[in-house]
C-alpha atoms as a PDB file:
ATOM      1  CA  UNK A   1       6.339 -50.881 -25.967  1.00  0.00           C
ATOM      2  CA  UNK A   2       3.125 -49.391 -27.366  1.00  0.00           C
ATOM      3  CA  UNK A   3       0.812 -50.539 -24.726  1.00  0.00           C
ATOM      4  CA  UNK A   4       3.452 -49.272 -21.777  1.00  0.00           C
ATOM      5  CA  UNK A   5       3.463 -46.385 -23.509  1.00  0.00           C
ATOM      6  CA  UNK A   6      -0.545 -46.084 -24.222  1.00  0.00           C
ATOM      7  CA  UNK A   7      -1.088 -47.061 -20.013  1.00  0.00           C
ATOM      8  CA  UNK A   8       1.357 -44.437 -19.253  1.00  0.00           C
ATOM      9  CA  UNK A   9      -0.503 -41.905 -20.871  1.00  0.00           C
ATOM     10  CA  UNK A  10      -3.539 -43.743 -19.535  1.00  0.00           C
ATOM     11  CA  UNK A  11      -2.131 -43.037 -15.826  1.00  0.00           C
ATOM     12  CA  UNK A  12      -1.142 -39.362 -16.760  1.00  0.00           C
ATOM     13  CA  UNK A  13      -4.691 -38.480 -18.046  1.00  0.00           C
ATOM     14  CA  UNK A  14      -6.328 -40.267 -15.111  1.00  0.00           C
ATOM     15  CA  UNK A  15      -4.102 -37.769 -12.440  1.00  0.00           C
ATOM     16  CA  UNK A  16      -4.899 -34.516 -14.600  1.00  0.00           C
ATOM     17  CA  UNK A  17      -9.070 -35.359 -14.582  1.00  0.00           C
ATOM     18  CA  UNK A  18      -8.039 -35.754 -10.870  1.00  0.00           C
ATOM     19  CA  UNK A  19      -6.259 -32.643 -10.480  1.00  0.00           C
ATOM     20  CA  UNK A  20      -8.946 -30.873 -12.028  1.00  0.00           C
ATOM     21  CA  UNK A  21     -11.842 -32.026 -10.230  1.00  0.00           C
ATOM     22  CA  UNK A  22      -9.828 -31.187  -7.035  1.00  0.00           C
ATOM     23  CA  UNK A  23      -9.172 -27.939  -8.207  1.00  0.00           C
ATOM     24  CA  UNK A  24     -11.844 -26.511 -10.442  1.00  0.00           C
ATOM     25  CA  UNK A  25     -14.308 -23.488  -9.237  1.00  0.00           C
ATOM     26  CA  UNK A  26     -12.226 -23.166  -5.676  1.00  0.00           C
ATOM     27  CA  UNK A  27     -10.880 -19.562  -4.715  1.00  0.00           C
ATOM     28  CA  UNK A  28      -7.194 -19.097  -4.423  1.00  0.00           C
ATOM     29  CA  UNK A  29      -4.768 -16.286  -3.336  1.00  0.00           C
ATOM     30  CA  UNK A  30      -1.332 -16.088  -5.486  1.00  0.00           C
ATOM     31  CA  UNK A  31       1.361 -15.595  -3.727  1.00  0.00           C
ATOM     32  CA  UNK A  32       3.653 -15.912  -7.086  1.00  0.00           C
ATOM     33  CA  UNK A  33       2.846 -14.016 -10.287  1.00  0.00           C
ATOM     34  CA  UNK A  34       3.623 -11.886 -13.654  1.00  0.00           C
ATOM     35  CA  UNK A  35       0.468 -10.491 -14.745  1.00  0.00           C
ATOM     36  CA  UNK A  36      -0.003  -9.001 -18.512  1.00  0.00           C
ATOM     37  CA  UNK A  37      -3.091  -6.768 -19.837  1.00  0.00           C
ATOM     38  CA  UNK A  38      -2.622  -6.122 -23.668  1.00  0.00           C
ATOM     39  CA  UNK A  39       1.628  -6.099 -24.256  1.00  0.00           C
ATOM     40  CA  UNK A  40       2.284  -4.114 -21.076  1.00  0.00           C
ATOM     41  CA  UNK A  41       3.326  -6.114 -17.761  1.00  0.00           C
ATOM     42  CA  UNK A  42       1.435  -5.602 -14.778  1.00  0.00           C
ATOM     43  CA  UNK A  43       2.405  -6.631 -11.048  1.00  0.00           C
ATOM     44  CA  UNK A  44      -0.889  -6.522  -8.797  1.00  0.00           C
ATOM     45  CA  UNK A  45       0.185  -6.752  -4.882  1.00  0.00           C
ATOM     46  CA  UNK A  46       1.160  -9.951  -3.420  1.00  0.00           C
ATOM     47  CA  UNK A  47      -1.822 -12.090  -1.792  1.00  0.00           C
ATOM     48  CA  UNK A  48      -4.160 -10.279  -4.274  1.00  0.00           C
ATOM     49  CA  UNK A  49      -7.423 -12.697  -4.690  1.00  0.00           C
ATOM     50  CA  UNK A  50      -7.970 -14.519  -7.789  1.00  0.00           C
ATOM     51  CA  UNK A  51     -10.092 -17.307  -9.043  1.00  0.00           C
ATOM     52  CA  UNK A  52      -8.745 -20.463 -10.776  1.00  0.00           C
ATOM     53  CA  UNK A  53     -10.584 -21.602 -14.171  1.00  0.00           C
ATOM     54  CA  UNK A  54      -9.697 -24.004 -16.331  1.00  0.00           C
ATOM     55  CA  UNK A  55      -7.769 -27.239 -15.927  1.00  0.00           C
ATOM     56  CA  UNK A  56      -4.871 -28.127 -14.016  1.00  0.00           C
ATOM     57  CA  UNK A  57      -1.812 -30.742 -14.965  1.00  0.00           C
ATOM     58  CA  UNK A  58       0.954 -30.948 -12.986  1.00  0.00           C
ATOM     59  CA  UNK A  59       3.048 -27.841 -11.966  1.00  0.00           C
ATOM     60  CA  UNK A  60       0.425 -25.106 -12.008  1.00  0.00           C
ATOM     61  CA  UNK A  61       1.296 -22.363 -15.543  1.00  0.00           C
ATOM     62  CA  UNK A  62       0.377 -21.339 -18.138  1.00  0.00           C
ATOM     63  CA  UNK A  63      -3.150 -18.886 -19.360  1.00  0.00           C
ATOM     64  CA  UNK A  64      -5.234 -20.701 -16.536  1.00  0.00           C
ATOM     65  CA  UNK A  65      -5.831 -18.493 -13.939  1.00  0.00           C
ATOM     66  CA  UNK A  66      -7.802 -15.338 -15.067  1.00  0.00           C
ATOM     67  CA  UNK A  67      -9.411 -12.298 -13.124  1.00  0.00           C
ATOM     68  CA  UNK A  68     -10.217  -8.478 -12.949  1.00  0.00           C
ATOM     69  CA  UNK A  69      -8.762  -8.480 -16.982  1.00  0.00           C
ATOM     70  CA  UNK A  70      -5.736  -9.750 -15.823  1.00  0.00           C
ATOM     71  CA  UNK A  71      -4.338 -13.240 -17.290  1.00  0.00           C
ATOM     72  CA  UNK A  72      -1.213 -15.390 -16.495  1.00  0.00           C
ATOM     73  CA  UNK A  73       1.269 -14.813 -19.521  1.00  0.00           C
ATOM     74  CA  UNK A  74       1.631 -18.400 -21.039  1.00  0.00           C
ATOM     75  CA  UNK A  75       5.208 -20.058 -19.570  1.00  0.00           C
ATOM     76  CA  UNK A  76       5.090 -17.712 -16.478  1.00  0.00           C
ATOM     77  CA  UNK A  77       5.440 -19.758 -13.070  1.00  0.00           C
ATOM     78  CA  UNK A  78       2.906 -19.555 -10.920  1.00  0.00           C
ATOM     79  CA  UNK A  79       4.173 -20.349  -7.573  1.00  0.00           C
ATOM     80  CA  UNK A  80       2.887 -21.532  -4.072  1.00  0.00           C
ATOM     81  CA  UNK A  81      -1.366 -21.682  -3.725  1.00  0.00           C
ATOM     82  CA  UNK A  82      -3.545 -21.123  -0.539  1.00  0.00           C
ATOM     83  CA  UNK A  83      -6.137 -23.456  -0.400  1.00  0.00           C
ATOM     84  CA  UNK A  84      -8.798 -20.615   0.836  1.00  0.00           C
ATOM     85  CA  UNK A  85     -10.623 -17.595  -0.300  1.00  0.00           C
ATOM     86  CA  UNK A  86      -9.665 -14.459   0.069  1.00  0.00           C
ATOM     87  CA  UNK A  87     -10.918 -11.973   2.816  1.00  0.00           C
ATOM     88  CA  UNK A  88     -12.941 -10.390   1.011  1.00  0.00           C
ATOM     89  CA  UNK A  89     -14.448  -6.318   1.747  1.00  0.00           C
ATOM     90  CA  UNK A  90     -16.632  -4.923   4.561  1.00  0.00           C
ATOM     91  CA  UNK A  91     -19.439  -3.351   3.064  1.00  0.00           C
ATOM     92  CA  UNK A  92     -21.144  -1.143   5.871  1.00  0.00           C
ATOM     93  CA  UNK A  93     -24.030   1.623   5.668  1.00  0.00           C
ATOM     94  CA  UNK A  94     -24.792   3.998   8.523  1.00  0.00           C
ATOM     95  CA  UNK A  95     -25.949   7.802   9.257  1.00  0.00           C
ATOM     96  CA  UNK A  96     -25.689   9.650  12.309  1.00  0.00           C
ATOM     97  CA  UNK A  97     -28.576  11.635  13.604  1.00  0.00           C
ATOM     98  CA  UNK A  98     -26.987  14.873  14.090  1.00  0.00           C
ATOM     99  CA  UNK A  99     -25.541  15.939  10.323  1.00  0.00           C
ATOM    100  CA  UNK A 100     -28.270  13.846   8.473  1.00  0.00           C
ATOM    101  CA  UNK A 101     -30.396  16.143   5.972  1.00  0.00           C
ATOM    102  CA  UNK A 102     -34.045  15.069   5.642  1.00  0.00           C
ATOM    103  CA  UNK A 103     -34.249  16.768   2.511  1.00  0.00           C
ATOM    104  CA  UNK A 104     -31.381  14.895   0.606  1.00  0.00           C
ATOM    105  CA  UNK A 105     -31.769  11.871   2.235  1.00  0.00           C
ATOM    106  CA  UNK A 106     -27.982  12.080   2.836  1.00  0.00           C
ATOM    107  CA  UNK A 107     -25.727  13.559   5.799  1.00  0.00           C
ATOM    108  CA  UNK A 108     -24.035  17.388   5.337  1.00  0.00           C
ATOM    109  CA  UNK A 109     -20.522  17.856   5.046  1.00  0.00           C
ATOM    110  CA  UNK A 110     -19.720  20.730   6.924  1.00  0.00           C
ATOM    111  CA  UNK A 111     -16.970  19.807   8.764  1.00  0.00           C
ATOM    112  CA  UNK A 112     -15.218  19.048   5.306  1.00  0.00           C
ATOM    113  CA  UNK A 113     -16.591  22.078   3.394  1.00  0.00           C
ATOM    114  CA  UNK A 114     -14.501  23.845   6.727  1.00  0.00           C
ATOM    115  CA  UNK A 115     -11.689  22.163   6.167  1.00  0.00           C
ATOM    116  CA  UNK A 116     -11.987  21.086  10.066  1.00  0.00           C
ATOM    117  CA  UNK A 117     -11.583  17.131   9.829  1.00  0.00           C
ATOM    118  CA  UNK A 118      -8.375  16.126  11.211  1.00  0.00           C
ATOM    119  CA  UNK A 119      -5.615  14.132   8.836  1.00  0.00           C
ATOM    120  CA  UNK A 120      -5.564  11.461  11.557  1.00  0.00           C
ATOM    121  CA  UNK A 121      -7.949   9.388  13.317  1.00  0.00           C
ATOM    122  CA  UNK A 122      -8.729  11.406  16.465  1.00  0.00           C
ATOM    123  CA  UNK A 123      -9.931   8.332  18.620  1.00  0.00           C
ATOM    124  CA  UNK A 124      -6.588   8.451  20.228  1.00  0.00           C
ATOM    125  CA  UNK A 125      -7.722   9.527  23.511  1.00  0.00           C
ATOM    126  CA  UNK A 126     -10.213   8.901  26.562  1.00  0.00           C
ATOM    127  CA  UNK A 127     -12.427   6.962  26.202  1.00  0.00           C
ATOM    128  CA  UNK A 128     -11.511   5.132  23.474  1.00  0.00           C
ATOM    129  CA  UNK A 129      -7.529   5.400  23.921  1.00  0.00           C
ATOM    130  CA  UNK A 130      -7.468   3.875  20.108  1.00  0.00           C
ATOM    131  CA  UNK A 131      -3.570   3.528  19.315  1.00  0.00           C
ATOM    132  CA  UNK A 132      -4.196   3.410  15.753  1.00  0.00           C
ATOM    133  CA  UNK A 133      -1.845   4.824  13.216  1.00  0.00           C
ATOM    134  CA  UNK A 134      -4.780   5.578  10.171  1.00  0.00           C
ATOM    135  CA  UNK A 135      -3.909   8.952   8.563  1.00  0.00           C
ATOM    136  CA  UNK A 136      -4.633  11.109   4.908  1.00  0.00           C
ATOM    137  CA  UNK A 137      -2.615  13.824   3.242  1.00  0.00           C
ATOM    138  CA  UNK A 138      -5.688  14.992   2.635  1.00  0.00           C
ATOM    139  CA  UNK A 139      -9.213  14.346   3.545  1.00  0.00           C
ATOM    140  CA  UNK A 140     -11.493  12.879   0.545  1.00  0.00           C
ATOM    141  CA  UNK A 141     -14.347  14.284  -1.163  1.00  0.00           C
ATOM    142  CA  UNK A 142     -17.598  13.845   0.787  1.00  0.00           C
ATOM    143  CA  UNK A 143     -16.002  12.725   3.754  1.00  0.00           C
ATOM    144  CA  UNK A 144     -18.820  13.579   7.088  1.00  0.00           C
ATOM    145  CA  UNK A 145     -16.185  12.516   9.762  1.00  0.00           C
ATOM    146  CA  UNK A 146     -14.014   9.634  10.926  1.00  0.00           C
ATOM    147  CA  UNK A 147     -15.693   6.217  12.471  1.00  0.00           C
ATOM    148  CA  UNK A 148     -14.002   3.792  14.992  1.00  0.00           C
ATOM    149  CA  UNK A 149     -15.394   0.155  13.428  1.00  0.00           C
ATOM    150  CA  UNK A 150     -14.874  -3.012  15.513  1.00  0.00           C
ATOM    151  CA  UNK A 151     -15.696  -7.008  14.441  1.00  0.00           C
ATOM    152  CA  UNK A 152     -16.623  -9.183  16.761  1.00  0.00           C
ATOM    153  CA  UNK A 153     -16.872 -13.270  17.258  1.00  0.00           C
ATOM    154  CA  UNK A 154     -19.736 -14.548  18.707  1.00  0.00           C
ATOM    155  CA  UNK A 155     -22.415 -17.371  18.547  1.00  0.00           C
ATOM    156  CA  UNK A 156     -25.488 -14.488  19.146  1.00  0.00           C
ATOM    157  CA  UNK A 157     -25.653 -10.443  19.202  1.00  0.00           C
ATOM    158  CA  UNK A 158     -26.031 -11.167  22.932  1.00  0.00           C
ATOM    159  CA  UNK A 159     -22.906 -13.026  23.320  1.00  0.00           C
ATOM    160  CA  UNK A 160     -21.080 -10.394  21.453  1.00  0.00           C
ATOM    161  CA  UNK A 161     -19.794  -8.451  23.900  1.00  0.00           C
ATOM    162  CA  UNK A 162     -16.142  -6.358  24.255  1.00  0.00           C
ATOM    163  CA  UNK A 163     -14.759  -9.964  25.091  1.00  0.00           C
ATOM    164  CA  UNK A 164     -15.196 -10.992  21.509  1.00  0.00           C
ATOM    165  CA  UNK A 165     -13.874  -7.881  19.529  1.00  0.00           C
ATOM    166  CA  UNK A 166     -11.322  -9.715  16.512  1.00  0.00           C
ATOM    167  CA  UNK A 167      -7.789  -9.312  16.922  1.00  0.00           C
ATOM    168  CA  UNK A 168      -6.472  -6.292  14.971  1.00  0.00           C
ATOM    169  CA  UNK A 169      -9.570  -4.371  15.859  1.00  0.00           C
ATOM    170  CA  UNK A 170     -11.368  -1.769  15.771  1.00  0.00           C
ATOM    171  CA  UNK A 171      -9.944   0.450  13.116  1.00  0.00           C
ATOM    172  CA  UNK A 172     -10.993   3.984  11.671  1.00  0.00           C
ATOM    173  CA  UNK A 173     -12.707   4.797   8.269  1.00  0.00           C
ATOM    174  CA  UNK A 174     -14.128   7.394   6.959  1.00  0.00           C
ATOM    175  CA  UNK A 175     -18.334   8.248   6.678  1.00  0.00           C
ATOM    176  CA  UNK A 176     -19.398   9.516   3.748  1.00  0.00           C
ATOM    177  CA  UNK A 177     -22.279  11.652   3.013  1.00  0.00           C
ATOM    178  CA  UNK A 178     -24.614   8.689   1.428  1.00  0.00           C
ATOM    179  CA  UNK A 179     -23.791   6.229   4.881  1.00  0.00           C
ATOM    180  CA  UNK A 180     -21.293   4.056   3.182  1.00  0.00           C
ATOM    181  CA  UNK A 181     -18.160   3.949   5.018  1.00  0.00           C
ATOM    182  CA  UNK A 182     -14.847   3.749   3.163  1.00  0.00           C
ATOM    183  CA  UNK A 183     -11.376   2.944   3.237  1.00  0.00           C
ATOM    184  CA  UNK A 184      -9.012   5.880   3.770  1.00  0.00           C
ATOM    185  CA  UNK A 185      -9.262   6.608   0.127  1.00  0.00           C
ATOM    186  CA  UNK A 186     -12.694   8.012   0.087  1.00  0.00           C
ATOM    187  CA  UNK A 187     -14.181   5.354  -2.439  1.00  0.00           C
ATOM    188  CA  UNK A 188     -12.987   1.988  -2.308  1.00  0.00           C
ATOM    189  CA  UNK A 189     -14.250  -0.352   0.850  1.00  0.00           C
ATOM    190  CA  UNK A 190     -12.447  -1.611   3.546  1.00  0.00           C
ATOM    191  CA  UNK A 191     -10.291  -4.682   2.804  1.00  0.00           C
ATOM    192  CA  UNK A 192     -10.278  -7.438   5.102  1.00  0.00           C
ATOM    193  CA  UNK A 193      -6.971  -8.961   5.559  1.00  0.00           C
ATOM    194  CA  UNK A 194      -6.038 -12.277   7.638  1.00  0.00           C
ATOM    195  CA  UNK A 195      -9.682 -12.401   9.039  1.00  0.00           C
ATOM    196  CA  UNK A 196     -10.790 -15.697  10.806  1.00  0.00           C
ATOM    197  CA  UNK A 197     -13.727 -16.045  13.324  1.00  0.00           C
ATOM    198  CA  UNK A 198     -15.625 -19.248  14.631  1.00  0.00           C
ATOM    199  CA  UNK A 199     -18.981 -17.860  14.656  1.00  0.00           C
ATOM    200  CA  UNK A 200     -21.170 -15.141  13.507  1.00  0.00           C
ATOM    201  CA  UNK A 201     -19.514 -11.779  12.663  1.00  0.00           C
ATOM    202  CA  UNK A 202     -21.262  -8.520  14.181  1.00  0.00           C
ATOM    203  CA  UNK A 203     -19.989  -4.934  13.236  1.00  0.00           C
ATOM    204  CA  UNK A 204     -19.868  -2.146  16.075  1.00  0.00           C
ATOM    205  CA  UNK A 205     -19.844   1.163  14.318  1.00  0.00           C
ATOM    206  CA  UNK A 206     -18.710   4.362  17.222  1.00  0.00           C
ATOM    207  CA  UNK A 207     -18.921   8.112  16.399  1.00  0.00           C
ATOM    208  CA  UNK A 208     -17.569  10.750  18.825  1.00  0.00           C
ATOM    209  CA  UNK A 209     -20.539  12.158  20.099  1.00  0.00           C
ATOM    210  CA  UNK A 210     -23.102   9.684  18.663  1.00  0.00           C
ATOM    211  CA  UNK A 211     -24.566   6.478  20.250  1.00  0.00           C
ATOM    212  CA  UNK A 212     -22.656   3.280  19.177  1.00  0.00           C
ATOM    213  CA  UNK A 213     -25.066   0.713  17.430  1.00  0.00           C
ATOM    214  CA  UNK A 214     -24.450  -2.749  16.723  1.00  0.00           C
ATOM    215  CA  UNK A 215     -25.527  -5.305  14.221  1.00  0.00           C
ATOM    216  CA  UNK A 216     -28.568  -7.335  14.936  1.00  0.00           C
ATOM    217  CA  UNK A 217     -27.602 -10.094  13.245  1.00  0.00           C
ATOM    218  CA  UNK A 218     -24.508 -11.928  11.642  1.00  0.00           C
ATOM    219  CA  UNK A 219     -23.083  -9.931   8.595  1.00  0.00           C
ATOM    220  CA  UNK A 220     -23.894 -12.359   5.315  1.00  0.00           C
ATOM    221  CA  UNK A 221     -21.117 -12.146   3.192  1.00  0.00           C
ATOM    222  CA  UNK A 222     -22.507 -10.948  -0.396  1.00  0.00           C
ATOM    223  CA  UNK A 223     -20.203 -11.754  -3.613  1.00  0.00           C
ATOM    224  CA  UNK A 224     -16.816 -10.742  -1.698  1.00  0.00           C
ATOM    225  CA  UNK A 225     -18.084  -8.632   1.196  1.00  0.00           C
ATOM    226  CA  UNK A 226     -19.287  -8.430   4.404  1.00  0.00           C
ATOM    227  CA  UNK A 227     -22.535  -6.374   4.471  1.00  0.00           C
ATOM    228  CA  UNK A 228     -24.395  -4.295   6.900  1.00  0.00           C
ATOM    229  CA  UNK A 229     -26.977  -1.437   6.524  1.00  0.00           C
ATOM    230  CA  UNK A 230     -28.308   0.068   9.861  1.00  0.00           C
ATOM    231  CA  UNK A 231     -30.000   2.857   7.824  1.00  0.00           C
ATOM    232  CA  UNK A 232     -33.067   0.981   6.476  1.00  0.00           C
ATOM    233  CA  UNK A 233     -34.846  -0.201   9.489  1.00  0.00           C
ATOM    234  CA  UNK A 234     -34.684   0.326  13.116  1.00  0.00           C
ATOM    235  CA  UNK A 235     -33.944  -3.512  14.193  1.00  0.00           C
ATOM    236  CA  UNK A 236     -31.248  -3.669  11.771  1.00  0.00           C
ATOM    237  CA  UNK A 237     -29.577  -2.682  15.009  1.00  0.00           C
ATOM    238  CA  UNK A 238     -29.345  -4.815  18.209  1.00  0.00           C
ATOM    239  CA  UNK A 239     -31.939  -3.634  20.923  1.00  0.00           C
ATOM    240  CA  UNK A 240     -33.388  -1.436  18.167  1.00  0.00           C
ATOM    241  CA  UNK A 241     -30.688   0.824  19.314  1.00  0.00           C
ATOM    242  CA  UNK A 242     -31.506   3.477  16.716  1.00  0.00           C
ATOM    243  CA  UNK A 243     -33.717   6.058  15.740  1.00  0.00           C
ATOM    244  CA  UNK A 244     -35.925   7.360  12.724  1.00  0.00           C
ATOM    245  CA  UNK A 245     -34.420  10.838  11.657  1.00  0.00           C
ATOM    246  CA  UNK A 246     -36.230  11.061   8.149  1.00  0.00           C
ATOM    247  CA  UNK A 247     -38.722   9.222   5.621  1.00  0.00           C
ATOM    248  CA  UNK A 248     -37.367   5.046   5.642  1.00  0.00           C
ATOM    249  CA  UNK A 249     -33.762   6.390   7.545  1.00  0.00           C
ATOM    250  CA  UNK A 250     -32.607   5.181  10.765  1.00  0.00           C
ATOM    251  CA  UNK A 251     -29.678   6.924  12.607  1.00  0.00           C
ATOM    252  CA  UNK A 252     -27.434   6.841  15.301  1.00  0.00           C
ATOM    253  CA  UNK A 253     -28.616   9.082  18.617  1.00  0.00           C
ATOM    254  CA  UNK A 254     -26.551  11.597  18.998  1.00  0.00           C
ATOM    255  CA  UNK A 255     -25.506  14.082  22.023  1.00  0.00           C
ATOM    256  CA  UNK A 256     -22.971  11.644  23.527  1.00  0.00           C
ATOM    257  CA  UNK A 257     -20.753  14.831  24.338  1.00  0.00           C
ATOM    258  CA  UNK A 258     -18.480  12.947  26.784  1.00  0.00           C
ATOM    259  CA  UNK A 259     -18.996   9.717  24.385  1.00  0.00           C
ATOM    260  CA  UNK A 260     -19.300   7.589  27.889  1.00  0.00           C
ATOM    261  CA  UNK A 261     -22.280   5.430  25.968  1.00  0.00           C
ATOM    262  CA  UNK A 262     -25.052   7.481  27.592  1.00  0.00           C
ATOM    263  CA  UNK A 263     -27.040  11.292  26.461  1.00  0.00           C
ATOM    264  CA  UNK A 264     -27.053  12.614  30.024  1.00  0.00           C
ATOM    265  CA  UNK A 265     -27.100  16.032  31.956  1.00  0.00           C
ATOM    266  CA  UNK A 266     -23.391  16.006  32.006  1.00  0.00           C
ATOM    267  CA  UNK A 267     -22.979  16.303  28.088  1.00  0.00           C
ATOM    268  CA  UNK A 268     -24.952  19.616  28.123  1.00  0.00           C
ATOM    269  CA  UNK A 269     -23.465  20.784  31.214  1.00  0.00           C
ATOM    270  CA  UNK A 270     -19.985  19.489  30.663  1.00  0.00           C
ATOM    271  CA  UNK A 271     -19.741  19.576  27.282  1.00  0.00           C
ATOM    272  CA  UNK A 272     -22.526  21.933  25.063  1.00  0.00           C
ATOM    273  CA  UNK A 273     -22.102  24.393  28.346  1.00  0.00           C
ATOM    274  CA  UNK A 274     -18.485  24.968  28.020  1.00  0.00           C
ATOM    275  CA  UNK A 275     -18.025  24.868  24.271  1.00  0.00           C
ATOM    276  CA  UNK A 276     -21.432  27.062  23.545  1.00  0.00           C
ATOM    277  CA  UNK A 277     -20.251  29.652  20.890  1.00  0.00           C
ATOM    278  CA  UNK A 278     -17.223  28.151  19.488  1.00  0.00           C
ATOM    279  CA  UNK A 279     -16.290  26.572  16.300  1.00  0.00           C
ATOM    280  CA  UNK A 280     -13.653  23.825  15.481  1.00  0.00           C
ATOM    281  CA  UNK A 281     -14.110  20.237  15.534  1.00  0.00           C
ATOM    282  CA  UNK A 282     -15.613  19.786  19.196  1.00  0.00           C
ATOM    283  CA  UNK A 283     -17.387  17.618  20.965  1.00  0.00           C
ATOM    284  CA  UNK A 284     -20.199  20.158  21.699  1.00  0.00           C
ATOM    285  CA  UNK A 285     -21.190  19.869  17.888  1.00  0.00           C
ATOM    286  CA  UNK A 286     -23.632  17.207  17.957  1.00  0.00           C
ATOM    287  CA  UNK A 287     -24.768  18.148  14.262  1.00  0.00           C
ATOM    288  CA  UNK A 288     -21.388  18.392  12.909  1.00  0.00           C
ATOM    289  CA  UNK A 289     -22.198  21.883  11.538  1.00  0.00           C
ATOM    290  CA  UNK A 290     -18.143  23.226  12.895  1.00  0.00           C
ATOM    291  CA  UNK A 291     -20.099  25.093  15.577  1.00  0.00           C
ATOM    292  CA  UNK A 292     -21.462  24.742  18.797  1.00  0.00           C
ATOM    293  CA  UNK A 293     -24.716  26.156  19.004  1.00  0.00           C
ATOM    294  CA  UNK A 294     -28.246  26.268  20.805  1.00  0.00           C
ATOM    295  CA  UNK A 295     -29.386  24.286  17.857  1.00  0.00           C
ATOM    296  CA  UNK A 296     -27.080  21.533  19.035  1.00  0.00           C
ATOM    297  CA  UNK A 297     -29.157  21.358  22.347  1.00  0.00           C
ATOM    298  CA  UNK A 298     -32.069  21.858  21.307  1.00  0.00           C
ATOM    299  CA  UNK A 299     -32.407  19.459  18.160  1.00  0.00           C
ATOM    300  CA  UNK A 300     -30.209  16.839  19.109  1.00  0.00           C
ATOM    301  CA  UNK A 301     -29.399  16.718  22.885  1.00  0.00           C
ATOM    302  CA  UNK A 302     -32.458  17.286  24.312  1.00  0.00           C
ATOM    303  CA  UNK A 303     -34.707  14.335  22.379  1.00  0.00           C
ATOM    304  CA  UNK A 304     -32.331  12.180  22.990  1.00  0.00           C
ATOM    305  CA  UNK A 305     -31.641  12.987  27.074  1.00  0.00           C
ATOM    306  CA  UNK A 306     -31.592   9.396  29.342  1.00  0.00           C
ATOM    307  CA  UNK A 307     -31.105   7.053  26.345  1.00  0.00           C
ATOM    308  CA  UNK A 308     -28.195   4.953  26.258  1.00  0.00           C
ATOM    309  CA  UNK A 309     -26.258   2.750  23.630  1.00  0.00           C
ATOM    310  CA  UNK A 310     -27.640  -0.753  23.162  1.00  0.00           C
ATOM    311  CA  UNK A 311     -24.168  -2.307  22.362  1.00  0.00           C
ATOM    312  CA  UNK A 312     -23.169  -5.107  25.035  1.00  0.00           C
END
């Protein structure tokens, strides 16, 4: 009786140092939970990443999964496990020519200080005909302007062409005044939710009067995120599709008034021409100042006339 019962716990032991080595140090999402901090409950949202310490025997419960300060409540189930690791973030950095400010090394925020941003993604017409539904009550702090962002799939930058953009793309964030773009909150970054690609991942940043760059190179993914900064040198975008508008900064080209890819006659004449004089959120504004003025042309469109965007 002793010995069934000492190989029984023999075979019980044997499956738990099993378990464990299976699961130790691999990143889960919980799909099951009841959270405590301190004595108060806390529910985080469902399919919120955590990482699983500790051993495992048998039904997964108890204190072993641990993250962000929160910690499973001891005899609280916790239910069904995806064997993969979260999404993670999309950590992106970018300025655009037009409102950057060589002194501060950062971009104005006119348009904000004017109240003139709108509360919902304005990319919902030509050319970008962007059906997306991304909208604020109000606009956050040190918000520059909206930016259309698109993933793509592809083995190379060359291969990474419109045919590879992700499902579910692009969508709109905001720009903020030190490059980083942001979630619709104005401070925390973009989540990535259900993302899967079979390559390398590229980012495609767009701006409504400003030159669309492109990654160079595959985004590494840092800690949890996805990272990209065009702003510290020129090749960080593809073609060197870019310019230098201060000391170490790189920029998008702007005067794209008809955003058709290109600075040609037609965005002076079509564009600058007609709005010349008026303020509002316009196309004409190529340094996002909430008016359209010679200073526009002058600084912005005419350096940049006959170059076009290096994105394939």
């Amino acid at each position: 009786m002793k010995s069934r019962l000492f190989l029984s716990r023999l075979l019980l032991l044997c499956m738990s140092i099993f378990v464990f080595s299976i699961l130790k140090g691999q990143n889960y999402q919980l799909q099951q939970f009841t959270f405590s901090t301190g004595s108060s409950l806390a529910n985080p949202p469902l399919s919120s990443g955590y990482i699983l310490q500790g051993s495992v025997f048998g039904v997964i419960s108890g204190p072993e999964a641990q993250s962000a300060g929160y910690r499973l409540q001891p005899g609280f189930y916790l239910g069904p496990l995806l064997l993969e690791s979260p999404d993670g973030l999309l950590s992106l950095k970018v300025f655009l020519e037009g409102p950057f400010n060589s002194g501060s090394g950062q971009m104005n925020t006119d348009l904000h200080a004017a109240g003139l941003i709108p509360l919902a993604q304005p990319y919902n017409q030509l050319p970008w005909n962007y059906a997306g539904s991304e909208s604020v009550g109000s606009i956050p702090s040190g918000v520059v302007d909206w930016l259309l962002v698109e993933l793509r799939d592809a083995p190379s930058a060359a291969q990474a062409t419109s045919a590879t953009i992700l499902s579910g793309w692009p969508r709109a964030f905001f720009l903020k005044a030190d490059g980083s773009i942001t979630a619709l909150d104005g401070s925390n970054l973009p989540q990535l939710n259900d993302l899967a690609f079979d390559h390398n991942l590229y980012v495609v940043v767009r701006h409504r009067n400003h030159l669309a760059v492109m990654s160079s190179g595959g985004l590494p993914k840092i800690d949890d995120s996805y990272t990209w900064d065009f702003t510290n040198a020129i090749t960080q975008a593809y073609m060197s599709g870019q310019k230098l508008i201060g000391a170490g900064a790189f920029g998008m080209f702007g005067g794209d008034g008809d955003a058709n890819g290109q600075v040609q006659t037609q965005d002076k004449n079509n564009v600058w021409n007609l709005q010349s004089g008026l303020s509002g959120y316009l196309q004409g504004d190529f340094d996002l100042n909430g008016q359209v003025q010679t200073q526009d042309k002058n600084n912005v469109w005419n350096p940049n006339s006959g170059i076009g965007t290096s994105v394939p």
